[in-house]
C-alpha atoms as a PDB file:
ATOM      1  CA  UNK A   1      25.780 -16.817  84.589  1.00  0.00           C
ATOM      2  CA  UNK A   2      26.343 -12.967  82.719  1.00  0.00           C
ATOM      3  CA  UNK A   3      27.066 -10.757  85.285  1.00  0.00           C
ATOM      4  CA  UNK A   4      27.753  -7.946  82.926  1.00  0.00           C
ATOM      5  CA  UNK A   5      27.857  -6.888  79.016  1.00  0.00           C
ATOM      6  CA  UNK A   6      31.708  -7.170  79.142  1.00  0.00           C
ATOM      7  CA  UNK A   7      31.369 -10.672  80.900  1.00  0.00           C
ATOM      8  CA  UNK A   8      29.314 -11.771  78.003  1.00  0.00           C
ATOM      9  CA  UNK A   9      32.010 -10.470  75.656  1.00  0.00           C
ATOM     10  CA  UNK A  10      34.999 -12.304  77.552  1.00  0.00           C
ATOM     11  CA  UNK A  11      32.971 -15.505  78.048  1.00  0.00           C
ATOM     12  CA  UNK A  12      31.883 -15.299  74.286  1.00  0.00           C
ATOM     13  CA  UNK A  13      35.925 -14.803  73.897  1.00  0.00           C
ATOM     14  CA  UNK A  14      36.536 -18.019  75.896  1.00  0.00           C
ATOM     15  CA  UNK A  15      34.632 -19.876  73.146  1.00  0.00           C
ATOM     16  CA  UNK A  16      36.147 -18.430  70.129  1.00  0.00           C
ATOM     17  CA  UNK A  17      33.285 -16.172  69.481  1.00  0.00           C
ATOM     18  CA  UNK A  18      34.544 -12.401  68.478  1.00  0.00           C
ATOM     19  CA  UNK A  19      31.397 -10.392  69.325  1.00  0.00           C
ATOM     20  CA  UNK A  20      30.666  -6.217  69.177  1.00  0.00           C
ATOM     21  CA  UNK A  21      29.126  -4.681  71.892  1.00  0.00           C
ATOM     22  CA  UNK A  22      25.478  -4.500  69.861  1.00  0.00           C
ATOM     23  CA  UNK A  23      25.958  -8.348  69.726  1.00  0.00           C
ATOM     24  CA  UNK A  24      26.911  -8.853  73.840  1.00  0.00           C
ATOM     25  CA  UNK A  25      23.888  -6.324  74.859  1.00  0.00           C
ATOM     26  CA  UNK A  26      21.475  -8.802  73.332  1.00  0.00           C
ATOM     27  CA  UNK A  27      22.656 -12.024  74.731  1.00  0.00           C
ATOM     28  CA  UNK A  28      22.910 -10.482  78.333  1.00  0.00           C
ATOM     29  CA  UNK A  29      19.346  -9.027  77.433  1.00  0.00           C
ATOM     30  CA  UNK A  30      17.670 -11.906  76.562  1.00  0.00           C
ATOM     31  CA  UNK A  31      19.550 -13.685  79.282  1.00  0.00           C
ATOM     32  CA  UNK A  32      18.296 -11.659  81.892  1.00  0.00           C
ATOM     33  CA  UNK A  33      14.768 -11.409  80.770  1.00  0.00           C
ATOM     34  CA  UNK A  34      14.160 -14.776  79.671  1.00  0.00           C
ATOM     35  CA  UNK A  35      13.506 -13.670  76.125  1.00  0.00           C
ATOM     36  CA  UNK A  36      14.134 -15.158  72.608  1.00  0.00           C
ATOM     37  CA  UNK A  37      16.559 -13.493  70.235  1.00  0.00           C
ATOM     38  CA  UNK A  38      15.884 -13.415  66.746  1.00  0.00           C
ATOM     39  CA  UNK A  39      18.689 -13.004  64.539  1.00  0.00           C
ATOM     40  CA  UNK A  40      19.078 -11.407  61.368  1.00  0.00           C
ATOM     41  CA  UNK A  41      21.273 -11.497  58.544  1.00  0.00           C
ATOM     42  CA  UNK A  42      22.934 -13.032  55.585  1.00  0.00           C
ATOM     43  CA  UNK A  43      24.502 -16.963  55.936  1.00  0.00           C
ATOM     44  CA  UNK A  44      27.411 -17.316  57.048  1.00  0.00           C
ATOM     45  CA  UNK A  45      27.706 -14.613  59.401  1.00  0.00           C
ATOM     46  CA  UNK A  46      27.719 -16.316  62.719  1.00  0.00           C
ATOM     47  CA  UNK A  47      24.178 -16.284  64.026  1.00  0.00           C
ATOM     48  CA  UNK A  48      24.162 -20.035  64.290  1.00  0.00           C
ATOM     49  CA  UNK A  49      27.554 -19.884  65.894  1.00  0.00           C
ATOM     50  CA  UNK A  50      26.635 -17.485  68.323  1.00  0.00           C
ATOM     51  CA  UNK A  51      24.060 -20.811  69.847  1.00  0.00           C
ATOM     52  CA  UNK A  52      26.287 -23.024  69.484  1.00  0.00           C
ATOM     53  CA  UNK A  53      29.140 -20.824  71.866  1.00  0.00           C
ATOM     54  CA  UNK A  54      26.407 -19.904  73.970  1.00  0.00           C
ATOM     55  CA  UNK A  55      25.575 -23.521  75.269  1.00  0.00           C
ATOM     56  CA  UNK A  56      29.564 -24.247  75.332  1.00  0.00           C
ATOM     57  CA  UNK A  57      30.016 -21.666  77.937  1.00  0.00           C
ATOM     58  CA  UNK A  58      26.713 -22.543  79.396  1.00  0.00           C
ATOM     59  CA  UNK A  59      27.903 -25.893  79.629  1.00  0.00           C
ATOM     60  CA  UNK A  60      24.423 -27.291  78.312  1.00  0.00           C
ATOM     61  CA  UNK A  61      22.918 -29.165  75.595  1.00  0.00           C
ATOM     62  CA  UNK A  62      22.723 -27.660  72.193  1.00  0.00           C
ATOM     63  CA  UNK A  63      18.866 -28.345  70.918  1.00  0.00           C
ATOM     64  CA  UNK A  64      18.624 -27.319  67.265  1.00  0.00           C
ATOM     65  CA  UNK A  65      15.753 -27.105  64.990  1.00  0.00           C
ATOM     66  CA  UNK A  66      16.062 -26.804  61.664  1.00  0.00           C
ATOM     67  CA  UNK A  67      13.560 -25.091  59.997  1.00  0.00           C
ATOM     68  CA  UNK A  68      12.115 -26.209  56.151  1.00  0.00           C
ATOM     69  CA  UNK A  69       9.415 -25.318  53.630  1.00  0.00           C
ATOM     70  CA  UNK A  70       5.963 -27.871  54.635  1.00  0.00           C
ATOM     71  CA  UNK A  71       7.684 -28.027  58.766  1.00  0.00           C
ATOM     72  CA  UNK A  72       5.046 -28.508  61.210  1.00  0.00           C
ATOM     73  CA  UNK A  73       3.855 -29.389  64.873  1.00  0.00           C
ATOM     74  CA  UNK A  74       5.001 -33.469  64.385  1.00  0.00           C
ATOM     75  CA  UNK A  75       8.374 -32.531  63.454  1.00  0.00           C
ATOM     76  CA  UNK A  76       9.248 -29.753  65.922  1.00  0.00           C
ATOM     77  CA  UNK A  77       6.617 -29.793  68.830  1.00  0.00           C
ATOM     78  CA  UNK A  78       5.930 -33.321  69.300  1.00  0.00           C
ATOM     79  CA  UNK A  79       4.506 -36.797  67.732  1.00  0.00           C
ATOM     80  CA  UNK A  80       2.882 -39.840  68.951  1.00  0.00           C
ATOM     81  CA  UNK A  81       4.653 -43.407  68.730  1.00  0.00           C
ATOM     82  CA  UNK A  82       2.066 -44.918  66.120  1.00  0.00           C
ATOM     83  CA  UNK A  83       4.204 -48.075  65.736  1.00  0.00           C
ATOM     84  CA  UNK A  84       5.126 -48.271  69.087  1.00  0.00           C
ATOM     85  CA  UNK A  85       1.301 -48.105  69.992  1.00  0.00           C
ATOM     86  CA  UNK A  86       0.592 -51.025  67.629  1.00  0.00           C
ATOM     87  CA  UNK A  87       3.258 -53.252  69.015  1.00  0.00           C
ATOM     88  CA  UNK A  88       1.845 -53.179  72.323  1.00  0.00           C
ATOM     89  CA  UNK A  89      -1.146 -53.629  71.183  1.00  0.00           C
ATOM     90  CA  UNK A  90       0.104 -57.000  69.849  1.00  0.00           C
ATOM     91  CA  UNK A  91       1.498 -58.069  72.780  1.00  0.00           C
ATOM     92  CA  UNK A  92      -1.113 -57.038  74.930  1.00  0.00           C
ATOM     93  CA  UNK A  93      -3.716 -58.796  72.880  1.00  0.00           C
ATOM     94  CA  UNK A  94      -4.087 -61.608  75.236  1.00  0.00           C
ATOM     95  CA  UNK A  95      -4.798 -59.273  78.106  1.00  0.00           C
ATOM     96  CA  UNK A  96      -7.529 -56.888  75.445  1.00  0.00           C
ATOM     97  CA  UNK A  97      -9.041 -60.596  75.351  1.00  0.00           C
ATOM     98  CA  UNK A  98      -9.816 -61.331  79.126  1.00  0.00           C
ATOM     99  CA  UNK A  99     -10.420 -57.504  78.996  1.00  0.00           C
ATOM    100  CA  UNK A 100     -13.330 -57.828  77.002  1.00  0.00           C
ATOM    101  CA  UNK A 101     -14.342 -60.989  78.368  1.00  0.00           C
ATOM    102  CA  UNK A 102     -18.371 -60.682  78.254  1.00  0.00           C
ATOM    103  CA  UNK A 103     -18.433 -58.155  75.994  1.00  0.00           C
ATOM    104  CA  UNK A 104     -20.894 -58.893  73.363  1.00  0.00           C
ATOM    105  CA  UNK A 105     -21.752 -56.310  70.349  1.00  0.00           C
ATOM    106  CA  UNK A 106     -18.723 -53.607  69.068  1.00  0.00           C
ATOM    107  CA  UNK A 107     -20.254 -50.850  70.497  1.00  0.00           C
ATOM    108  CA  UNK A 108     -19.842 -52.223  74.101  1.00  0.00           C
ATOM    109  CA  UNK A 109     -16.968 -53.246  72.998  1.00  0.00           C
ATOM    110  CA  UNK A 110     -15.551 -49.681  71.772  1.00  0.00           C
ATOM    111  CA  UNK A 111     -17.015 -47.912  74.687  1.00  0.00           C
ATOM    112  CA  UNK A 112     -15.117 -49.740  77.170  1.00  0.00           C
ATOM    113  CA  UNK A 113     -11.838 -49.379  75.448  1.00  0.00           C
ATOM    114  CA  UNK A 114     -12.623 -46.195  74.817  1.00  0.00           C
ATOM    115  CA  UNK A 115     -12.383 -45.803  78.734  1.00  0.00           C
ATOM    116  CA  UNK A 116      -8.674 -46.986  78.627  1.00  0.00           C
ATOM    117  CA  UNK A 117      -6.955 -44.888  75.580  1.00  0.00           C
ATOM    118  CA  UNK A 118      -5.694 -42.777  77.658  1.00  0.00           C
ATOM    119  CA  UNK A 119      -3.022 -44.919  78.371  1.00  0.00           C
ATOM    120  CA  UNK A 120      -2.227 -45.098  74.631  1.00  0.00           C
ATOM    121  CA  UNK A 121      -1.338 -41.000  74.468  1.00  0.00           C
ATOM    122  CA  UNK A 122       0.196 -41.388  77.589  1.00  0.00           C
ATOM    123  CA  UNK A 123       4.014 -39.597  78.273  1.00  0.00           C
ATOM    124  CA  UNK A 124       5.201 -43.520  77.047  1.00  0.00           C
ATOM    125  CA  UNK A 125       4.339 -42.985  73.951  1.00  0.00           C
ATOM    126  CA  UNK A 126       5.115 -39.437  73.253  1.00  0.00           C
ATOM    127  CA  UNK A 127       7.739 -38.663  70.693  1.00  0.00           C
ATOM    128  CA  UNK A 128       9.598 -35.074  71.949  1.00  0.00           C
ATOM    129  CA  UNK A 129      10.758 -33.599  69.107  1.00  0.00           C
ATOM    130  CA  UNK A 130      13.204 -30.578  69.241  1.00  0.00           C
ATOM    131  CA  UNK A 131      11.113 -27.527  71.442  1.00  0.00           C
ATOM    132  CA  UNK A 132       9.142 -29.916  73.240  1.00  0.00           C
ATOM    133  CA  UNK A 133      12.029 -32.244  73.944  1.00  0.00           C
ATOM    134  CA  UNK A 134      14.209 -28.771  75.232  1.00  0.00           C
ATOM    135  CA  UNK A 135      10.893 -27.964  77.781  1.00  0.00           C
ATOM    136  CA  UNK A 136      10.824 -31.371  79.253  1.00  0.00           C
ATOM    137  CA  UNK A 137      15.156 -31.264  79.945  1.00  0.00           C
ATOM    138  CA  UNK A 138      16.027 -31.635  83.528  1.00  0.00           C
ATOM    139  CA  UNK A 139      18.678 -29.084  83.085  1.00  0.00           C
ATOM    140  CA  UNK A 140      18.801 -25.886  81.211  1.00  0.00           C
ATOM    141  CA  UNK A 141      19.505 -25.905  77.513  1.00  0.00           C
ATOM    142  CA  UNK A 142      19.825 -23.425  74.627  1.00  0.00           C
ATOM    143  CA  UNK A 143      17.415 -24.092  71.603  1.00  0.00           C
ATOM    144  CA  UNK A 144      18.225 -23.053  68.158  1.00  0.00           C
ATOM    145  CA  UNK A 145      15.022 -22.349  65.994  1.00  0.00           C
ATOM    146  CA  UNK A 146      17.343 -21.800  62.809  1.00  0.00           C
ATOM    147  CA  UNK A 147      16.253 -20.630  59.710  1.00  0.00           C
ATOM    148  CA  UNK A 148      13.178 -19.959  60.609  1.00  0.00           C
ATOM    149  CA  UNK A 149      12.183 -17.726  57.042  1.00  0.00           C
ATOM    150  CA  UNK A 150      12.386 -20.851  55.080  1.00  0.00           C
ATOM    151  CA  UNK A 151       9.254 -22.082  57.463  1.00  0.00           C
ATOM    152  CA  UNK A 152       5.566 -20.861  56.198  1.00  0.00           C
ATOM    153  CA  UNK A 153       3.567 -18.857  58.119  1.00  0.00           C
ATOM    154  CA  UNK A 154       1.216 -21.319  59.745  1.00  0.00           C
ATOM    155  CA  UNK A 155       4.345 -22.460  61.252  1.00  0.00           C
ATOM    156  CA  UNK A 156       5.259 -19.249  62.883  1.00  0.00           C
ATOM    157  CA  UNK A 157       2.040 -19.271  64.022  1.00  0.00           C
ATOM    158  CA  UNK A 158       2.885 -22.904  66.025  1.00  0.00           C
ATOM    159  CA  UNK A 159       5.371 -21.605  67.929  1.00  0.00           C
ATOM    160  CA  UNK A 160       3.331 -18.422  69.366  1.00  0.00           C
ATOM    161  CA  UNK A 161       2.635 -20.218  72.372  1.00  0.00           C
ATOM    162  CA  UNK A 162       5.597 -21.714  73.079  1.00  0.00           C
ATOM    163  CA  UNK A 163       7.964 -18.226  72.411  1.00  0.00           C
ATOM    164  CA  UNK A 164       5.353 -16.746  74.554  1.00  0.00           C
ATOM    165  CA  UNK A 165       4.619 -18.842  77.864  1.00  0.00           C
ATOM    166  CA  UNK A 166       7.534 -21.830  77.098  1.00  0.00           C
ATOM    167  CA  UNK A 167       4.507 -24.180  77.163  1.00  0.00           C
ATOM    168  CA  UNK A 168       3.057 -26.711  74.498  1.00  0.00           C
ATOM    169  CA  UNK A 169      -0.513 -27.583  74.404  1.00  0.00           C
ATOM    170  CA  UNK A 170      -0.800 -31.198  73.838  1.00  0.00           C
ATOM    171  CA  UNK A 171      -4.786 -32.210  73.377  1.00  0.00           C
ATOM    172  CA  UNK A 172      -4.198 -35.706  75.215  1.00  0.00           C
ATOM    173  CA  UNK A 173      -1.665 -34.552  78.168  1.00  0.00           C
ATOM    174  CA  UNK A 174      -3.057 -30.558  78.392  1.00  0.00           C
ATOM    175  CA  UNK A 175      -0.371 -27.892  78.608  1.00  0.00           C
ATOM    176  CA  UNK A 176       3.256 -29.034  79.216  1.00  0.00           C
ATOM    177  CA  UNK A 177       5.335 -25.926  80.802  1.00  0.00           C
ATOM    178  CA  UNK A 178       9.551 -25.801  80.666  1.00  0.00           C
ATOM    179  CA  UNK A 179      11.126 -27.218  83.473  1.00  0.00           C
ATOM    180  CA  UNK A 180      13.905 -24.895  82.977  1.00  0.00           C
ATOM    181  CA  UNK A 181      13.262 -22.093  80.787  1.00  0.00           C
ATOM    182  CA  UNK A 182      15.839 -22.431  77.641  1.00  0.00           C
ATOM    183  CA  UNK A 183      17.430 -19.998  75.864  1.00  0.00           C
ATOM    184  CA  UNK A 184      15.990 -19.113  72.583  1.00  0.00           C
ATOM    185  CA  UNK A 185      18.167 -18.152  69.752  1.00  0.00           C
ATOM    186  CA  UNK A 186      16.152 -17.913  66.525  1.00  0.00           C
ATOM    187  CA  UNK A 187      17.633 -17.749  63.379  1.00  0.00           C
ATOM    188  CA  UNK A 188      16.575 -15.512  59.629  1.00  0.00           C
ATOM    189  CA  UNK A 189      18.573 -14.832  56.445  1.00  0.00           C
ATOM    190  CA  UNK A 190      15.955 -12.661  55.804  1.00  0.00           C
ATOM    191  CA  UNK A 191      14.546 -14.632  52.405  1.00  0.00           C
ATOM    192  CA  UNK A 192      10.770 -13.503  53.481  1.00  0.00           C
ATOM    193  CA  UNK A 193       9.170 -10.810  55.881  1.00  0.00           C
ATOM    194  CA  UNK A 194       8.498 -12.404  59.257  1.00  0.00           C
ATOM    195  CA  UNK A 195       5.361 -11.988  61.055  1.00  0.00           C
ATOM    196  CA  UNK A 196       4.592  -8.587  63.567  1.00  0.00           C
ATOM    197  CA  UNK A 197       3.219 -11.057  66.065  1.00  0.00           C
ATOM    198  CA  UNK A 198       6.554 -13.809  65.821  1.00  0.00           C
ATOM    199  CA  UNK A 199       8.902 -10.227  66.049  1.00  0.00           C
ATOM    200  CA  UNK A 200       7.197  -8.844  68.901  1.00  0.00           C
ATOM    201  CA  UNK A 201       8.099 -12.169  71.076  1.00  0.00           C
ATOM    202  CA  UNK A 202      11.122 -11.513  70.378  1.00  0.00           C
ATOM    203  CA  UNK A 203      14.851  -8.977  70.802  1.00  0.00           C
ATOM    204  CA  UNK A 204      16.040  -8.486  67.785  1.00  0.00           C
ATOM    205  CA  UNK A 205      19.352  -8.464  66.365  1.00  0.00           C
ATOM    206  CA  UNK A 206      21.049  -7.760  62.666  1.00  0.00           C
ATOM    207  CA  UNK A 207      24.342  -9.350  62.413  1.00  0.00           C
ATOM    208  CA  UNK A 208      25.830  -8.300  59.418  1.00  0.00           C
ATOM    209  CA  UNK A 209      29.768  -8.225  57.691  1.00  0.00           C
ATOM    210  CA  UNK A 210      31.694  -7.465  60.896  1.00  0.00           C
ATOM    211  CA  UNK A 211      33.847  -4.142  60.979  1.00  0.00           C
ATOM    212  CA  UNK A 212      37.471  -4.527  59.137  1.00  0.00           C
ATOM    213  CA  UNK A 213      39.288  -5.095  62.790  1.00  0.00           C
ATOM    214  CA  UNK A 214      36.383  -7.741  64.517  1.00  0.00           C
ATOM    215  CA  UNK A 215      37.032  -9.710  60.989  1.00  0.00           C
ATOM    216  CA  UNK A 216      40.804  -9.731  61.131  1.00  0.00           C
ATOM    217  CA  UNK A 217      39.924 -10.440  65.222  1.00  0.00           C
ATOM    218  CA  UNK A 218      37.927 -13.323  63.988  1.00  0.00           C
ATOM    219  CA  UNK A 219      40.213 -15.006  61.913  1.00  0.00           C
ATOM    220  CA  UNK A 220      43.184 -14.402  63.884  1.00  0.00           C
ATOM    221  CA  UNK A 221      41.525 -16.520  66.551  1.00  0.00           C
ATOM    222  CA  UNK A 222      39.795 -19.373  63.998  1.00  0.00           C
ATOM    223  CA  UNK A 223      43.482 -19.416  62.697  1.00  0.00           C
ATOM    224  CA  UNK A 224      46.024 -18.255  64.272  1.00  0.00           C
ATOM    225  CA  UNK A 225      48.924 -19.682  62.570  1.00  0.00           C
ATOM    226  CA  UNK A 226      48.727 -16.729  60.064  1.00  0.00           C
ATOM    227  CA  UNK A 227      50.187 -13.639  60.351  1.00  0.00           C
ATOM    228  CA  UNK A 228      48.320 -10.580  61.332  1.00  0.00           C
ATOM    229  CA  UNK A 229      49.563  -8.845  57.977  1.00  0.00           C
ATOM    230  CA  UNK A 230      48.666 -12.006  55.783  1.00  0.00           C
ATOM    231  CA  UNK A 231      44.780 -11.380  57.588  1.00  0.00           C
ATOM    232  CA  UNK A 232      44.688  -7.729  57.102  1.00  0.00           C
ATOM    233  CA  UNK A 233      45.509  -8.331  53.190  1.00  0.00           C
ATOM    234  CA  UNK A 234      42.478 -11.128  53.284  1.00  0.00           C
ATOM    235  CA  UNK A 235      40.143  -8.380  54.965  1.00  0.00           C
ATOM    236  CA  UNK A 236      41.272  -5.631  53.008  1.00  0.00           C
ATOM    237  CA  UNK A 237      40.376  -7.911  49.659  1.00  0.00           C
ATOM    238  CA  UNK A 238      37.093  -9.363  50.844  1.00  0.00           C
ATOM    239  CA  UNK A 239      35.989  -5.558  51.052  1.00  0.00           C
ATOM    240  CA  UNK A 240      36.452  -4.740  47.702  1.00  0.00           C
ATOM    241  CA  UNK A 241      34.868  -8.459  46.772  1.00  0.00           C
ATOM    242  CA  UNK A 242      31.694  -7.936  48.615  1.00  0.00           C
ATOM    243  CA  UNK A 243      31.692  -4.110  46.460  1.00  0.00           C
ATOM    244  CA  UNK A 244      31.079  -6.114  43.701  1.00  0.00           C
ATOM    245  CA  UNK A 245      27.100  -7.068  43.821  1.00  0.00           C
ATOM    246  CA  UNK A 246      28.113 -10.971  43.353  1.00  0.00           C
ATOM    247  CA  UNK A 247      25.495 -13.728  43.651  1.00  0.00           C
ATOM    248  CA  UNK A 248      26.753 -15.044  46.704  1.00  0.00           C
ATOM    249  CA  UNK A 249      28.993 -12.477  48.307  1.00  0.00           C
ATOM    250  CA  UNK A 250      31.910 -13.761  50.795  1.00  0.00           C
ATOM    251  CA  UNK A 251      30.619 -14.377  54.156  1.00  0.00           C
ATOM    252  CA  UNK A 252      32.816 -14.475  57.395  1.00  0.00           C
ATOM    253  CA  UNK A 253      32.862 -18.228  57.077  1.00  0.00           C
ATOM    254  CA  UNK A 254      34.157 -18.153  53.923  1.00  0.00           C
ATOM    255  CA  UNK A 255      37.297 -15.518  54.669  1.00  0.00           C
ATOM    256  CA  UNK A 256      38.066 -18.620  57.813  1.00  0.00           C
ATOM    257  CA  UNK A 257      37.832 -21.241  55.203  1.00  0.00           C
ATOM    258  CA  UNK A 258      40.218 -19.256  52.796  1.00  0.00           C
ATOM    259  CA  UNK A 259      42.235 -18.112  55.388  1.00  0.00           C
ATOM    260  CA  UNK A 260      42.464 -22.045  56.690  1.00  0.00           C
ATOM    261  CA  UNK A 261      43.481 -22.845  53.117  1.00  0.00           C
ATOM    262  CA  UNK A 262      46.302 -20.100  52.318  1.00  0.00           C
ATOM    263  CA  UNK A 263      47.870 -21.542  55.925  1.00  0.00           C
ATOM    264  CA  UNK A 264      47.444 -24.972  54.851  1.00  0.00           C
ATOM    265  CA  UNK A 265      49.723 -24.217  52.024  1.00  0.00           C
ATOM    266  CA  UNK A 266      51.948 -21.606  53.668  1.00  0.00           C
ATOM    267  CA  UNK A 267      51.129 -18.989  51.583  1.00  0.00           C
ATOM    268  CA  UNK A 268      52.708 -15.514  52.944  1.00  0.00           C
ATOM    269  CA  UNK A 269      51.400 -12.858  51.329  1.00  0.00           C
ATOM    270  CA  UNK A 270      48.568 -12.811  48.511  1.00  0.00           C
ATOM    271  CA  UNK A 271      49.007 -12.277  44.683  1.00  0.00           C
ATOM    272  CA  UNK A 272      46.973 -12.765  41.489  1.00  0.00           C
ATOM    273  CA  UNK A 273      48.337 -16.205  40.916  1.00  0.00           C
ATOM    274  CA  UNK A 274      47.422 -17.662  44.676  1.00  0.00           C
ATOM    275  CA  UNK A 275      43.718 -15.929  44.585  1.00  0.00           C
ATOM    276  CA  UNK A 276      42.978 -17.390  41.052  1.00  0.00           C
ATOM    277  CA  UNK A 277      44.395 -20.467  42.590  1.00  0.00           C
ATOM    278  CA  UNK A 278      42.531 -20.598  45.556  1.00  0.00           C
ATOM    279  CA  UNK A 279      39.128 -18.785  44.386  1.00  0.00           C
ATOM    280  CA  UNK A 280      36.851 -22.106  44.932  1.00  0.00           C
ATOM    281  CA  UNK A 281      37.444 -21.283  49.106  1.00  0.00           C
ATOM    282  CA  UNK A 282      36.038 -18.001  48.373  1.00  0.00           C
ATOM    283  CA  UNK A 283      33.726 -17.666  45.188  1.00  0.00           C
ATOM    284  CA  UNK A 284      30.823 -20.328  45.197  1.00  0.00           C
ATOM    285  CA  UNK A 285      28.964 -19.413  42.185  1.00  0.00           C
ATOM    286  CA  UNK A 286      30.622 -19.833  38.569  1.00  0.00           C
ATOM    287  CA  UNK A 287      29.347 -16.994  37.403  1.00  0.00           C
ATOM    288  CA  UNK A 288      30.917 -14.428  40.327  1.00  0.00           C
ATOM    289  CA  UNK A 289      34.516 -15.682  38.778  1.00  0.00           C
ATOM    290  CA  UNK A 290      34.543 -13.447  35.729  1.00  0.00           C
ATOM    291  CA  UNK A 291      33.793 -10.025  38.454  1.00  0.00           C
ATOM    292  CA  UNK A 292      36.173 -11.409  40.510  1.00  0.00           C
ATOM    293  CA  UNK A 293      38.980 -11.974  37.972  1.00  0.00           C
ATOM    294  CA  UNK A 294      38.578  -8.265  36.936  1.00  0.00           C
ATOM    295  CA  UNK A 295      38.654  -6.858  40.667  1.00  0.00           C
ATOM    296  CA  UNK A 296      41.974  -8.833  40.600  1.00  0.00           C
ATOM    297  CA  UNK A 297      43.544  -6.986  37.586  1.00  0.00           C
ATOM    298  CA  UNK A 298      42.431  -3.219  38.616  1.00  0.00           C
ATOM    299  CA  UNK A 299      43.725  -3.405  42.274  1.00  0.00           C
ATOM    300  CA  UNK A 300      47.008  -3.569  43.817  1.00  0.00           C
ATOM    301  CA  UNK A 301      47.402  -6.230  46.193  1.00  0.00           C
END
């Protein structure tokens, strides 16, 4: 598929995805060496992106887990089909009858069902959920572990196995191995201190505020109806924004989204007036206006 660095770079290209060279070397790495990639840095960056172009020009499913405070095996290993197990049950009842046909005290009667329950944690009734569900694919996918910091610990500790050996011990079934080994992307804004043992599984790779030219790159391609000079002005202003210590300081996202609104109403150049206008694309916090409104009296623009 990556035959090169710069192949990664063009193919990233293809799909709209403006990467530096740290950024290729780490895809084409983990690629090669059938490795996950943990990514680092604040939201809004384009770590999540990054999976998503990745399985666009690998033409294969997109399997995304979204990580959460209390997250555990049920909702991103696997799960059994408890109400799918009872309806069977129902219907089958006339069969359990003849089954136990001669059967006279409970405890026969429990030990010869218990000689069937296999069939009850049997593939038919086994819920895949996201990392399972990307092992058992009959093609090769790319799975997104993202956000993984706002997971606990005990979590982390979960997906050892299957970050390790792309397998999944299930007690009833034994150890299910990838058909196709997927490509792990794993995502961290870096709210807590991941574990040694999770990092060493794993390449790892900061993406932080791109340089001044790979941001006016990116927006040029996300919109390309403005003018080079109009995105060189955003760039140049975003700079001296994310000086400022704000609460939430402007991500790449958010110069595309203001960028997509000064085009939407053909703005040309930027002033005082059409930043305070259009601050609510940029600023998300209230209380980063007032720091913002200053910045916009002491510079020229």
């Amino acid at each position: 598929m990556f035959q090169s660095i710069e192949d990664v770079t063009l193919q990233l290209r293809s799909a709209h995805y403006i990467c530096d060279t740290e950024i290729a070397t780490a895809v084409y790495v983990s690629y090669k060496l059938n490795k996950p990639i943990l990514i680092e840095g604040p939201p809004g960056v384009g770590k999540t992106s990054l999976a998503k172009a990745l399985a666009s020009i690998m033409d294969c499913e997109l399997i995304r887990l979204q990580c959460y405070e209390g997250i555990d095996e049920s909702k991103a290993l696997y799960d059994w089909e408890y109400g799918k197990q009872m309806l069977y049950t129902q219907l089958l009842r006339g069969t359990l009858d003849q089954y136990l046909d001669g059967v006279s005290t409970l405890s026969q009667a429990v030990e010869k069902m218990s000689k069937e329950e296999d069939i009850f944690f049997s593939e038919h009734f086994l819920l895949r959920r996201p990392i399972l569900r990307s092992f058992m694919s009959d093609k090769p996918s790319v799975l997104l572990i993202d956000e993984i910091d706002r997971a606990d610990d005990e979590f982390e500790a979960l997906l050892l196995e299957s970050l390790s050996d792309f397998q999944v011990t299930i007690p009833e079934l034994g150890q299910v191995s990838a058909k196709h080994k997927p490509l792990v992307v794993l995502t961290s804004n870096n709210t807590r201190m991941l574990s040694d043992a999770l990092r060493r599984r794993c390449l790892f790779l900061h993406i932080g505020y791109p340089s001044a030219e790979r941001e006016i790159q990116i927006i040029q391609e996300q919109v390309p109806e403005i003018s080079r000079e109009l995105t060189g002005q955003i760039v140049e202003f975003l700079k001296k924004v994310r000086e400022l210590g704000l609460r939430k300081s402007p991500s790449v996202s958010e110069s595309i989204d203001w960028a997509q609104t000064l085009a939407l109403l053909k703005v040309k150049e930027i002033n005082p007036s059409v930043i305070k206008d259009t601050m609510g694309s940029l600023i998300k916090h209230h209380s980063d206006y007032g720091k913002v409104d200053e910045l916009i009296q002491t510079v020229h623009i």
